[in-house]
PDB file of N, CA and C in Angstrom:
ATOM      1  N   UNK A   1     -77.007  -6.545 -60.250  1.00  0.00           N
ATOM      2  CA  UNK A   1     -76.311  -7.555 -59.484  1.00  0.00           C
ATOM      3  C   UNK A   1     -74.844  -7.577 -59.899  1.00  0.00           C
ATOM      4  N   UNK A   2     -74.202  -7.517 -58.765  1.00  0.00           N
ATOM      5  CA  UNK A   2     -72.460  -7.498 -59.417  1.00  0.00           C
ATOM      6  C   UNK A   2     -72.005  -9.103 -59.657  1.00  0.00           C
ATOM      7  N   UNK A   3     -71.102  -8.950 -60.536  1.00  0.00           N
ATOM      8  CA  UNK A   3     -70.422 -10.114 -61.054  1.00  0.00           C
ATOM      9  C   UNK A   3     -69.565 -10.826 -60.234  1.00  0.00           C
ATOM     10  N   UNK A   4     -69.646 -12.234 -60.398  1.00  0.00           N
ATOM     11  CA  UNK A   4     -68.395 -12.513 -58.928  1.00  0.00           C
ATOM     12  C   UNK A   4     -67.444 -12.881 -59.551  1.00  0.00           C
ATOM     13  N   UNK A   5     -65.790 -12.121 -58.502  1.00  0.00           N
ATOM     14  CA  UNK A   5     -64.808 -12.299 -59.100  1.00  0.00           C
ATOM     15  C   UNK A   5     -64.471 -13.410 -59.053  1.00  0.00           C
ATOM     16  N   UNK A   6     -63.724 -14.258 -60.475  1.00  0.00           N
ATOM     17  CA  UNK A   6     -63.237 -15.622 -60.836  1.00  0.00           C
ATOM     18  C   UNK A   6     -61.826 -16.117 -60.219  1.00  0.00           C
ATOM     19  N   UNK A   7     -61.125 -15.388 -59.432  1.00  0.00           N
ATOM     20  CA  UNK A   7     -59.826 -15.422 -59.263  1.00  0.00           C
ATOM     21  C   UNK A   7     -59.769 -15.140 -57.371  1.00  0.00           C
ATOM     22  N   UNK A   8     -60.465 -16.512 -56.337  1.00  0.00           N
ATOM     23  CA  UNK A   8     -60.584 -16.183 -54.967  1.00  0.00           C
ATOM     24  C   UNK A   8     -59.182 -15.992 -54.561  1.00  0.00           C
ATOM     25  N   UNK A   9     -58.572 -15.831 -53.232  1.00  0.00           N
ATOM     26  CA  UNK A   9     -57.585 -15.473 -52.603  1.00  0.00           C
ATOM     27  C   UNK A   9     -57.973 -16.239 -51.297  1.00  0.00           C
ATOM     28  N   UNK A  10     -56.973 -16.404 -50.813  1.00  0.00           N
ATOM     29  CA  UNK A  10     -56.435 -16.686 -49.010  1.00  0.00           C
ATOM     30  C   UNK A  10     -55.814 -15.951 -48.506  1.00  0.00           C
ATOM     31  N   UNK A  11     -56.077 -15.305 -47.042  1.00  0.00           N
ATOM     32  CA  UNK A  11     -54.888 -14.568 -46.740  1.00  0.00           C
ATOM     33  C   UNK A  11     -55.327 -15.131 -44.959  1.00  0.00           C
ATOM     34  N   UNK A  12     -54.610 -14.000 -44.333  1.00  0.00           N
ATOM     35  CA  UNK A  12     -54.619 -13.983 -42.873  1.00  0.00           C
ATOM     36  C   UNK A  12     -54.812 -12.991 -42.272  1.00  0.00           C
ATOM     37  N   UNK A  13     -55.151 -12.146 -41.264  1.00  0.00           N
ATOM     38  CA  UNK A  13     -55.143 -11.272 -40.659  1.00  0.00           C
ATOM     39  C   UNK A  13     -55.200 -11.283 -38.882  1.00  0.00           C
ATOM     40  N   UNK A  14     -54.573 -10.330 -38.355  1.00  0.00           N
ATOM     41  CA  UNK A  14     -54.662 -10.151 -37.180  1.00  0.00           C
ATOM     42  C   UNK A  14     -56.101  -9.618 -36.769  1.00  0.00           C
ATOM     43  N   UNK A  15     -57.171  -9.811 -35.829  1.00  0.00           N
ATOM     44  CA  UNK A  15     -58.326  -9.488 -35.838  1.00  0.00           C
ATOM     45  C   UNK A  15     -57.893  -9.046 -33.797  1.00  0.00           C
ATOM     46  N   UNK A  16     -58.574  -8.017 -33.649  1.00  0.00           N
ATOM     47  CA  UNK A  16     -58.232  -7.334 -32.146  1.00  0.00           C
ATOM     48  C   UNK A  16     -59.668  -6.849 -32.350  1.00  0.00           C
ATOM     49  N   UNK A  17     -60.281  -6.734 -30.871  1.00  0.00           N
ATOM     50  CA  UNK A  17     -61.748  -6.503 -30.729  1.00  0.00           C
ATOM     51  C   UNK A  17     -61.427  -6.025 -29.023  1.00  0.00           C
ATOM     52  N   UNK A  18     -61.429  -4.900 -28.782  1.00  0.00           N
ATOM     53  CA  UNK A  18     -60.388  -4.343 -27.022  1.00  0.00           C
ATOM     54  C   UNK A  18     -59.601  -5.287 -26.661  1.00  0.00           C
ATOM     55  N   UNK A  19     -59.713  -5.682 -25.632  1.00  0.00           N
ATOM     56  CA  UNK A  19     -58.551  -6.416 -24.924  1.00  0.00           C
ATOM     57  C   UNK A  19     -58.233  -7.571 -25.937  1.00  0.00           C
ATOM     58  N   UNK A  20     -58.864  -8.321 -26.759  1.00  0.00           N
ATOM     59  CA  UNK A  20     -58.939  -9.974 -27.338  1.00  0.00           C
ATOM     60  C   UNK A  20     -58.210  -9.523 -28.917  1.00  0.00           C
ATOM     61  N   UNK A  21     -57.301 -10.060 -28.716  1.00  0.00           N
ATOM     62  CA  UNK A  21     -56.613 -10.323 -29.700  1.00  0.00           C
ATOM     63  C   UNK A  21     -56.575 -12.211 -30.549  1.00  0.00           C
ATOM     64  N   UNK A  22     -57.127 -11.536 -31.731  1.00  0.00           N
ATOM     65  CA  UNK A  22     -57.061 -13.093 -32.751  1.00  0.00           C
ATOM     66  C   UNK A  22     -56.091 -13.148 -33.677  1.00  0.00           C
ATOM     67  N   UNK A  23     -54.593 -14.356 -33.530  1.00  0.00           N
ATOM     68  CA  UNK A  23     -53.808 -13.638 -34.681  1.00  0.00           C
ATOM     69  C   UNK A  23     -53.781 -14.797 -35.460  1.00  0.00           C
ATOM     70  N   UNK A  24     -53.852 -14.248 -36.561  1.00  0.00           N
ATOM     71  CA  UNK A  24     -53.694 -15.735 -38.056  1.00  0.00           C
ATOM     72  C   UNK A  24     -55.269 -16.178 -38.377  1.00  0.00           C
ATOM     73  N   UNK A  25     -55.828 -15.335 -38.202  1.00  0.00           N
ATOM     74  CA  UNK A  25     -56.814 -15.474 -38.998  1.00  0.00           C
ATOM     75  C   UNK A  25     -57.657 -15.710 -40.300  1.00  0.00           C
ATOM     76  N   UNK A  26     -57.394 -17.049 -40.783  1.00  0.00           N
ATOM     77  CA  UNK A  26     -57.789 -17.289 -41.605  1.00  0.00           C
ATOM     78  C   UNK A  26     -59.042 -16.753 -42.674  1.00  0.00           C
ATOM     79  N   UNK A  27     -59.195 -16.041 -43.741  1.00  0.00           N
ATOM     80  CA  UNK A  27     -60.244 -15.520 -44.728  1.00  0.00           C
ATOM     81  C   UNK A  27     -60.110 -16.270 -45.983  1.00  0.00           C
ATOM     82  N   UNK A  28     -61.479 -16.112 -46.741  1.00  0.00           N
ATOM     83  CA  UNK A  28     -61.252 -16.622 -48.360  1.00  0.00           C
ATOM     84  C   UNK A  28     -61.822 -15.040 -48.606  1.00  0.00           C
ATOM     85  N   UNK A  29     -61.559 -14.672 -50.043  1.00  0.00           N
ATOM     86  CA  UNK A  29     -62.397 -13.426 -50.671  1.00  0.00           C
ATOM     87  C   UNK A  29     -62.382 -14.064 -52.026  1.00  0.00           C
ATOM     88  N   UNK A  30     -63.865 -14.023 -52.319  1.00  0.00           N
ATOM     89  CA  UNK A  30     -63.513 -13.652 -53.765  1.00  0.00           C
ATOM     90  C   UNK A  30     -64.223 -15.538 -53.728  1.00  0.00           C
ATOM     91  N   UNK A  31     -64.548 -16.566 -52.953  1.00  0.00           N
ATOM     92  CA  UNK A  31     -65.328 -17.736 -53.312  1.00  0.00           C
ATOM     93  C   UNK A  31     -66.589 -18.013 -53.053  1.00  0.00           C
ATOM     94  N   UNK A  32     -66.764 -17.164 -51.686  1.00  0.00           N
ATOM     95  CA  UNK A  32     -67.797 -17.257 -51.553  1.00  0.00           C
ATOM     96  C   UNK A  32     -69.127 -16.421 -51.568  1.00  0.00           C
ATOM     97  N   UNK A  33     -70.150 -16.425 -52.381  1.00  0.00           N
ATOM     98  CA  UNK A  33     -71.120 -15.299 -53.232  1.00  0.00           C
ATOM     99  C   UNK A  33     -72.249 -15.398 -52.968  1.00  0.00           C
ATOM    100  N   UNK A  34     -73.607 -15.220 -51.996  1.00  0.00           N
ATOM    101  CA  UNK A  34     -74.686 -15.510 -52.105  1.00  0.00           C
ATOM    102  C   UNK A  34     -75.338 -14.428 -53.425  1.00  0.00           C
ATOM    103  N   UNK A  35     -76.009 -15.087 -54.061  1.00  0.00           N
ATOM    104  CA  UNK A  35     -76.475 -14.604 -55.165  1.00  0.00           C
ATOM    105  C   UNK A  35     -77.626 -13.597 -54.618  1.00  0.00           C
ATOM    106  N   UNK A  36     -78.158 -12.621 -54.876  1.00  0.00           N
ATOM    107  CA  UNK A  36     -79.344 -12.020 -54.352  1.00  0.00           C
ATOM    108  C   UNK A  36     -79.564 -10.922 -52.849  1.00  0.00           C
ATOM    109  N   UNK A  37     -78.625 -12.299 -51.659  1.00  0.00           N
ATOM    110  CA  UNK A  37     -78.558 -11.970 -50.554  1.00  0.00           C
ATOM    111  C   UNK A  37     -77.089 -10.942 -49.965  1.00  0.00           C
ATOM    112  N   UNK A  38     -77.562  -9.658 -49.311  1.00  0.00           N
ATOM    113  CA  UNK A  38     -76.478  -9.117 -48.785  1.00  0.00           C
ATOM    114  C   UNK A  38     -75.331  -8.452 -49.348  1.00  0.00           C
ATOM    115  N   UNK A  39     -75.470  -8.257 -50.713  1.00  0.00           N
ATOM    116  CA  UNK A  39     -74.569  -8.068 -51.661  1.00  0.00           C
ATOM    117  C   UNK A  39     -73.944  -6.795 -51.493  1.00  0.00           C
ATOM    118  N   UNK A  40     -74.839  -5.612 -51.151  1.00  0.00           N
ATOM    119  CA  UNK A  40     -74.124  -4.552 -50.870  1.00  0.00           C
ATOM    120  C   UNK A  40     -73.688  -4.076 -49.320  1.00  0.00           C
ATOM    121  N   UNK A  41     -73.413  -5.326 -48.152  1.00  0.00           N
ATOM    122  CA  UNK A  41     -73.199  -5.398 -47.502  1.00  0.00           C
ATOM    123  C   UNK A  41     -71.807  -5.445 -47.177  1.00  0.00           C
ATOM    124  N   UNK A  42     -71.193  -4.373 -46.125  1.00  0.00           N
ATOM    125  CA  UNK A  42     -69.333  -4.909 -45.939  1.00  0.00           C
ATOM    126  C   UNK A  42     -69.068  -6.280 -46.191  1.00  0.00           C
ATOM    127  N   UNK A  43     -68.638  -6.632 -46.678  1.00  0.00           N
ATOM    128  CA  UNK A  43     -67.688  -8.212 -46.396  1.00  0.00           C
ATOM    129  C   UNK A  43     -67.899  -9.217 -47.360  1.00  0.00           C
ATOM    130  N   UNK A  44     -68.994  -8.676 -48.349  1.00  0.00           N
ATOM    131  CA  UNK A  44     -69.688  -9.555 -49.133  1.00  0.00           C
ATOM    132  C   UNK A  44     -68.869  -9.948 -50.106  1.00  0.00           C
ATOM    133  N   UNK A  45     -68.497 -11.614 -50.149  1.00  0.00           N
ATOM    134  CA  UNK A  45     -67.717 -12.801 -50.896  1.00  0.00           C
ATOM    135  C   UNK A  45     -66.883 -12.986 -50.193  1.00  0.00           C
ATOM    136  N   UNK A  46     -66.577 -12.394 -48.459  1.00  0.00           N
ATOM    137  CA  UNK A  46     -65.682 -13.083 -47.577  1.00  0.00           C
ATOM    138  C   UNK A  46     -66.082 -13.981 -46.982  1.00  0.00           C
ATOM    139  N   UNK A  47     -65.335 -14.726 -46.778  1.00  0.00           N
ATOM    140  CA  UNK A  47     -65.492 -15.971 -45.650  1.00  0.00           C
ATOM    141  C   UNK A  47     -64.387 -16.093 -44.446  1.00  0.00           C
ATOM    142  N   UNK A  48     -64.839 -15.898 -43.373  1.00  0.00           N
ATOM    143  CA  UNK A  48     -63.729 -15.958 -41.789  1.00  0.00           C
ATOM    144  C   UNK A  48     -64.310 -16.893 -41.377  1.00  0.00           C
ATOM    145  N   UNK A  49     -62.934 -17.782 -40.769  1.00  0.00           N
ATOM    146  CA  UNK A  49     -63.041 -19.058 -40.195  1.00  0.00           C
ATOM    147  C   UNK A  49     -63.754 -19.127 -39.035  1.00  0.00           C
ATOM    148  N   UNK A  50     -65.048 -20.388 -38.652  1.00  0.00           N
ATOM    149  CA  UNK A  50     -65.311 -20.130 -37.784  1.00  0.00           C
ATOM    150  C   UNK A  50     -65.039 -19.779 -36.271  1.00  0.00           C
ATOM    151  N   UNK A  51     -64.273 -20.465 -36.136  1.00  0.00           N
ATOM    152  CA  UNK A  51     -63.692 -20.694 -34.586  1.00  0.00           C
ATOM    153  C   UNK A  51     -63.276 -19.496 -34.243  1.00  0.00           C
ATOM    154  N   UNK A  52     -62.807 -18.360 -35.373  1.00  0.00           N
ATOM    155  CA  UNK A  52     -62.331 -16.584 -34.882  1.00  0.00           C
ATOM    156  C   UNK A  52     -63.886 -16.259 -34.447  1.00  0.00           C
ATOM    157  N   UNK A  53     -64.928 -16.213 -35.234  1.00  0.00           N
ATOM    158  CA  UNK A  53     -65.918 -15.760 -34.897  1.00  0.00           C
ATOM    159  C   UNK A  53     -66.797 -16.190 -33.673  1.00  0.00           C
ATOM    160  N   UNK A  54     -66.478 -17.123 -33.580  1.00  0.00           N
ATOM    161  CA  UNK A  54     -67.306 -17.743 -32.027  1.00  0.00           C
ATOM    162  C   UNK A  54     -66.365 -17.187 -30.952  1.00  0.00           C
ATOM    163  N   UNK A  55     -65.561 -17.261 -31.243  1.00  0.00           N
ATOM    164  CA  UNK A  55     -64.151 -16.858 -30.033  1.00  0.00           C
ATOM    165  C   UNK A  55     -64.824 -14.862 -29.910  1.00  0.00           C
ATOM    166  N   UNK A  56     -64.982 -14.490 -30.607  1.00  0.00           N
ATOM    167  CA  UNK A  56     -65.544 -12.895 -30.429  1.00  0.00           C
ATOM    168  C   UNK A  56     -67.035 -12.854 -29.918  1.00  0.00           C
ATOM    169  N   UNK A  57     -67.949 -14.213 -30.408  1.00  0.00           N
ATOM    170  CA  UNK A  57     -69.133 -13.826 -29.817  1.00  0.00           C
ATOM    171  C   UNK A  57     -69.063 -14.590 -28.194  1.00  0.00           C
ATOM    172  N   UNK A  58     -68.165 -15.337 -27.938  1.00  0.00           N
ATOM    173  CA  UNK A  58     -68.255 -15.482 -26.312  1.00  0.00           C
ATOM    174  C   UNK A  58     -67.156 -14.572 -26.390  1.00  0.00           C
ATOM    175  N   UNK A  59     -66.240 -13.608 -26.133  1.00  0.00           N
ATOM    176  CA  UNK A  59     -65.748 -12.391 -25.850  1.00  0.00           C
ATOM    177  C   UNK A  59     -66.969 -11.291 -25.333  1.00  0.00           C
ATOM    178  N   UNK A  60     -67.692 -11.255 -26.426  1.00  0.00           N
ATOM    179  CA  UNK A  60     -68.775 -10.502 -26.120  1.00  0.00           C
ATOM    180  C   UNK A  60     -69.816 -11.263 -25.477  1.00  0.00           C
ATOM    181  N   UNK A  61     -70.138 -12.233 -24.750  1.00  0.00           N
ATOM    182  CA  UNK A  61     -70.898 -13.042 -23.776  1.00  0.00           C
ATOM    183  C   UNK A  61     -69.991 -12.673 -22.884  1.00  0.00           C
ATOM    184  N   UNK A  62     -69.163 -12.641 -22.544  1.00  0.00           N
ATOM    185  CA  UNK A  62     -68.300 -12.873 -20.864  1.00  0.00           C
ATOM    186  C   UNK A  62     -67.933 -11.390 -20.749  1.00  0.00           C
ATOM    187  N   UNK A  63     -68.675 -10.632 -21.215  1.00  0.00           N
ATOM    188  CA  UNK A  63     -68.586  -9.530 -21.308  1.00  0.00           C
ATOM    189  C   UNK A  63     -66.911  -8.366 -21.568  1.00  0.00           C
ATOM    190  N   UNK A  64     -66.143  -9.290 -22.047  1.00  0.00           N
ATOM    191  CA  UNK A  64     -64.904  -8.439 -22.366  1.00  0.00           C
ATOM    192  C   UNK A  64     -64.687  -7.429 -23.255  1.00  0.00           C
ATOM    193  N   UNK A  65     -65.422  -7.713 -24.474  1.00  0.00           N
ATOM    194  CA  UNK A  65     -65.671  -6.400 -25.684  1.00  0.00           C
ATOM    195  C   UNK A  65     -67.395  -6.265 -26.507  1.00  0.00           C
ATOM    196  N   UNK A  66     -67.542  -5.529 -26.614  1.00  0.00           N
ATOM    197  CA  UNK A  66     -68.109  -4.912 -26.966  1.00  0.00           C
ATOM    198  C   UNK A  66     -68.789  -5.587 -28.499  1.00  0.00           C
ATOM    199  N   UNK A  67     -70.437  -5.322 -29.028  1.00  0.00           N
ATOM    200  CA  UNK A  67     -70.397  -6.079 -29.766  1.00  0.00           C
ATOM    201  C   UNK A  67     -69.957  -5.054 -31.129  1.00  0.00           C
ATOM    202  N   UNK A  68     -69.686  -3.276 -30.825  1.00  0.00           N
ATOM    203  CA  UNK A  68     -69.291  -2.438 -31.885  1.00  0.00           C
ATOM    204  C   UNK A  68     -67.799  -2.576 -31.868  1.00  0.00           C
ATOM    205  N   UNK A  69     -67.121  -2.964 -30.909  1.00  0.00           N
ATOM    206  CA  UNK A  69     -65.620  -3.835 -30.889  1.00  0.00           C
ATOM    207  C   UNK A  69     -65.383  -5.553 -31.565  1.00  0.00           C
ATOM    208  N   UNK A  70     -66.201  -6.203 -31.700  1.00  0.00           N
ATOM    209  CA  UNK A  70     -66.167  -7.092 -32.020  1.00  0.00           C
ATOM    210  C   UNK A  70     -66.398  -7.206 -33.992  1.00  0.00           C
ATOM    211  N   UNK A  71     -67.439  -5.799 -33.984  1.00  0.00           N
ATOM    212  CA  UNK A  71     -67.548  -5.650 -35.657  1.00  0.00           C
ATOM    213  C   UNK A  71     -66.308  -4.754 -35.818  1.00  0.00           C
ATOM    214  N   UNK A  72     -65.922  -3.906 -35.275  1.00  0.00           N
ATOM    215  CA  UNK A  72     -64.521  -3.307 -35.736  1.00  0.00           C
ATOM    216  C   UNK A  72     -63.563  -4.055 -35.993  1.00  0.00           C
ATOM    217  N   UNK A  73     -63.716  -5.187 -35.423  1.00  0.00           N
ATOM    218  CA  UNK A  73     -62.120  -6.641 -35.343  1.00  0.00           C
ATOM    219  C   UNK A  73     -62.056  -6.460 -36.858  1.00  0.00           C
ATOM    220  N   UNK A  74     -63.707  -6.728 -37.737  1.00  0.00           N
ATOM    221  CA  UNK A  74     -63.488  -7.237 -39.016  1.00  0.00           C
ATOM    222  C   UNK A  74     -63.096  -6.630 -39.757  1.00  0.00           C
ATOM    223  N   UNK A  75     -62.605  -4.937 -39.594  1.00  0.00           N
ATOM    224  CA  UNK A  75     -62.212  -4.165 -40.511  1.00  0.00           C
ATOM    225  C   UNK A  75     -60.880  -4.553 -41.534  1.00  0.00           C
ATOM    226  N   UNK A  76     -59.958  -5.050 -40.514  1.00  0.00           N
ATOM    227  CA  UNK A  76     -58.741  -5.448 -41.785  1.00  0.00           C
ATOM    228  C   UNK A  76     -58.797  -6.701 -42.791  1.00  0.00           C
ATOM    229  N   UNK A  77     -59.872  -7.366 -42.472  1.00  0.00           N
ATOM    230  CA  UNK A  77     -60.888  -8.198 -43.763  1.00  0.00           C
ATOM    231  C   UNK A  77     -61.782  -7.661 -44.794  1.00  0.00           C
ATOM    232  N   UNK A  78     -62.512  -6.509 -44.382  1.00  0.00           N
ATOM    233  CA  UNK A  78     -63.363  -5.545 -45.132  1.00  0.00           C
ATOM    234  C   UNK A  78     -62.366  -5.256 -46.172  1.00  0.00           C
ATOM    235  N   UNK A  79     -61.429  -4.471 -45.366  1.00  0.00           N
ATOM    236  CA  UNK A  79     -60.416  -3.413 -45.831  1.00  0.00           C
ATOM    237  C   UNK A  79     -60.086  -4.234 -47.233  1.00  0.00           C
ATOM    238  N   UNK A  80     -59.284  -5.586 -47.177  1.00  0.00           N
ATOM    239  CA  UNK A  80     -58.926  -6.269 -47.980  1.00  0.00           C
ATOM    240  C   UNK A  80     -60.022  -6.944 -48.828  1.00  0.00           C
ATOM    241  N   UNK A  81     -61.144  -6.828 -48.314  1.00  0.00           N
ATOM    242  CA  UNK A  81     -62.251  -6.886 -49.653  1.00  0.00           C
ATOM    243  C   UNK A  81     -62.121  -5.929 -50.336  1.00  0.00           C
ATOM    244  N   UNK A  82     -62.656  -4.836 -50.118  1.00  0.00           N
ATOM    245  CA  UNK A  82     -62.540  -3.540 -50.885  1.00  0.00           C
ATOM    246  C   UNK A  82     -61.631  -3.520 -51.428  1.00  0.00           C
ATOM    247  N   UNK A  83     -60.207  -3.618 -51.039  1.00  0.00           N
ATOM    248  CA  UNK A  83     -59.274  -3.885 -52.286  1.00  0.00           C
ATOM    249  C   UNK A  83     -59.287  -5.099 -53.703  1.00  0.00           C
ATOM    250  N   UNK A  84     -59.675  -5.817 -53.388  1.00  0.00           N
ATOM    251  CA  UNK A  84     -59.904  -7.180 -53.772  1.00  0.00           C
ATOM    252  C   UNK A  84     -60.855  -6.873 -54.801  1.00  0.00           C
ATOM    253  N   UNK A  85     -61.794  -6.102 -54.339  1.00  0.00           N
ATOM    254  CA  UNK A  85     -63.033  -5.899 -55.463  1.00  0.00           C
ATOM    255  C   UNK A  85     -62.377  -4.590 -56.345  1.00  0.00           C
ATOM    256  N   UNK A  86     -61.937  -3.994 -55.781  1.00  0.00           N
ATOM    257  CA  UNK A  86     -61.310  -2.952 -56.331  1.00  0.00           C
ATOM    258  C   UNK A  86     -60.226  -3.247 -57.995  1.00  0.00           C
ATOM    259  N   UNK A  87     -59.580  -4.460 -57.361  1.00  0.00           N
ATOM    260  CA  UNK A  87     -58.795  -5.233 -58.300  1.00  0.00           C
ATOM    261  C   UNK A  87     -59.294  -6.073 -59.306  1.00  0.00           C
ATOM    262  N   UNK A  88     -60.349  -6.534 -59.014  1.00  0.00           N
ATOM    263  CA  UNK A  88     -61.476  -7.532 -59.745  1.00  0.00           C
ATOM    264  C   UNK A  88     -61.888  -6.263 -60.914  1.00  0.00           C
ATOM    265  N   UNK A  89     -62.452  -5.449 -60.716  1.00  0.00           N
ATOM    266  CA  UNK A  89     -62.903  -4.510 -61.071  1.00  0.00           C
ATOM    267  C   UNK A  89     -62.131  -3.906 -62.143  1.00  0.00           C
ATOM    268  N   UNK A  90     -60.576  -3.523 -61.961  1.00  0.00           N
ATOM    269  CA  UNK A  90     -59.758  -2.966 -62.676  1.00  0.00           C
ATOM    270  C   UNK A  90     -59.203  -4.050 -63.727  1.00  0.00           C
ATOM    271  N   UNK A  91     -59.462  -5.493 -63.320  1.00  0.00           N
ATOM    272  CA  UNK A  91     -59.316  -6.581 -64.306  1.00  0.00           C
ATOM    273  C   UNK A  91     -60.589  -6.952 -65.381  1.00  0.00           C
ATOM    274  N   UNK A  92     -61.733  -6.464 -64.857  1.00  0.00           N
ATOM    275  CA  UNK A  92     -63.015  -6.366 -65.627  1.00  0.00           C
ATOM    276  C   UNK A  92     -62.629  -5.520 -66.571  1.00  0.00           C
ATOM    277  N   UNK A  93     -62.358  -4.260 -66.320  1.00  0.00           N
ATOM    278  CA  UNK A  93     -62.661  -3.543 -67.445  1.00  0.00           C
ATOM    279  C   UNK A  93     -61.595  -3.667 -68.299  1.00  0.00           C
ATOM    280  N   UNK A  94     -59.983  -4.038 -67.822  1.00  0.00           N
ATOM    281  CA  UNK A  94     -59.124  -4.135 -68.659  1.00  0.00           C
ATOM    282  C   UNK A  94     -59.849  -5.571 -70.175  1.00  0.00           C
ATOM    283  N   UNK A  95     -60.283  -6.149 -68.994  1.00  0.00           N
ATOM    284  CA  UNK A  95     -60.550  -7.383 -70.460  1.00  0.00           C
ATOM    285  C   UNK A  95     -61.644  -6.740 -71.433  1.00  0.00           C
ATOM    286  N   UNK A  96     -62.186  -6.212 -70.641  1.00  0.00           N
ATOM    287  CA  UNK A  96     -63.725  -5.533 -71.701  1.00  0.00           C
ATOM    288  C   UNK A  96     -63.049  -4.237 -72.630  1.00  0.00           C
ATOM    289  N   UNK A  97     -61.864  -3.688 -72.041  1.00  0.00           N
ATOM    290  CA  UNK A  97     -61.436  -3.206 -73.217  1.00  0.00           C
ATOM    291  C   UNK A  97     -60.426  -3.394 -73.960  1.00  0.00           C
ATOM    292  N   UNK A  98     -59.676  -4.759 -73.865  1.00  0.00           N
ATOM    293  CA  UNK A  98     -59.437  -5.885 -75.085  1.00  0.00           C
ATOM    294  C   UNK A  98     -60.014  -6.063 -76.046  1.00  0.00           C
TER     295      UNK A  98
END
């Protein structure tokens, strides 16, 4: 089970899913952790605000994008997990080899 990083973040991102563009998109990384569940799943300890995500699943009800367009939106949140853990990671071991 991986360790959760102690040090969350806020940021924003532009989220585009074909035609639908979401800009200022609110994320947390790094607060929120289900213990057990989903862990080696993309996105895992992000949190996106709801109202972006409902706004993509009626996008994809009114048929404008796609629901493999609508998971692509989340890539520049992923992206910035993976860094995020990446950084967590490089701060782990620096303290463990203190």
């Amino acid at each position: 089970m991986r360790e959760e990083p102690s040090m969350p973040v806020d940021h924003t991102r532009t989220l585009t899913a074909g035609p639908v563009t979401l800009p200022h998109v609110a994320a947390s990384i790094g607060a929120v952790y289900s213990r057990g569940y989903r862990e080696e799943a993309p996105g895992w300890g992000a949190a996106v605000e709801l109202p972006a995500v409902l706004e993509l699943l009626d996008a994809i009800a009114r048929g404008e994008v796609t629901p493999e367009q609508a998971r692509e939106a989340f890539a520049p949140v992923i992206e910035r997990v993976n860094e995020y853990d990446r950084k967590m990671d490089r701060l782990a071991q620096d303290m463990a080899d203190y």
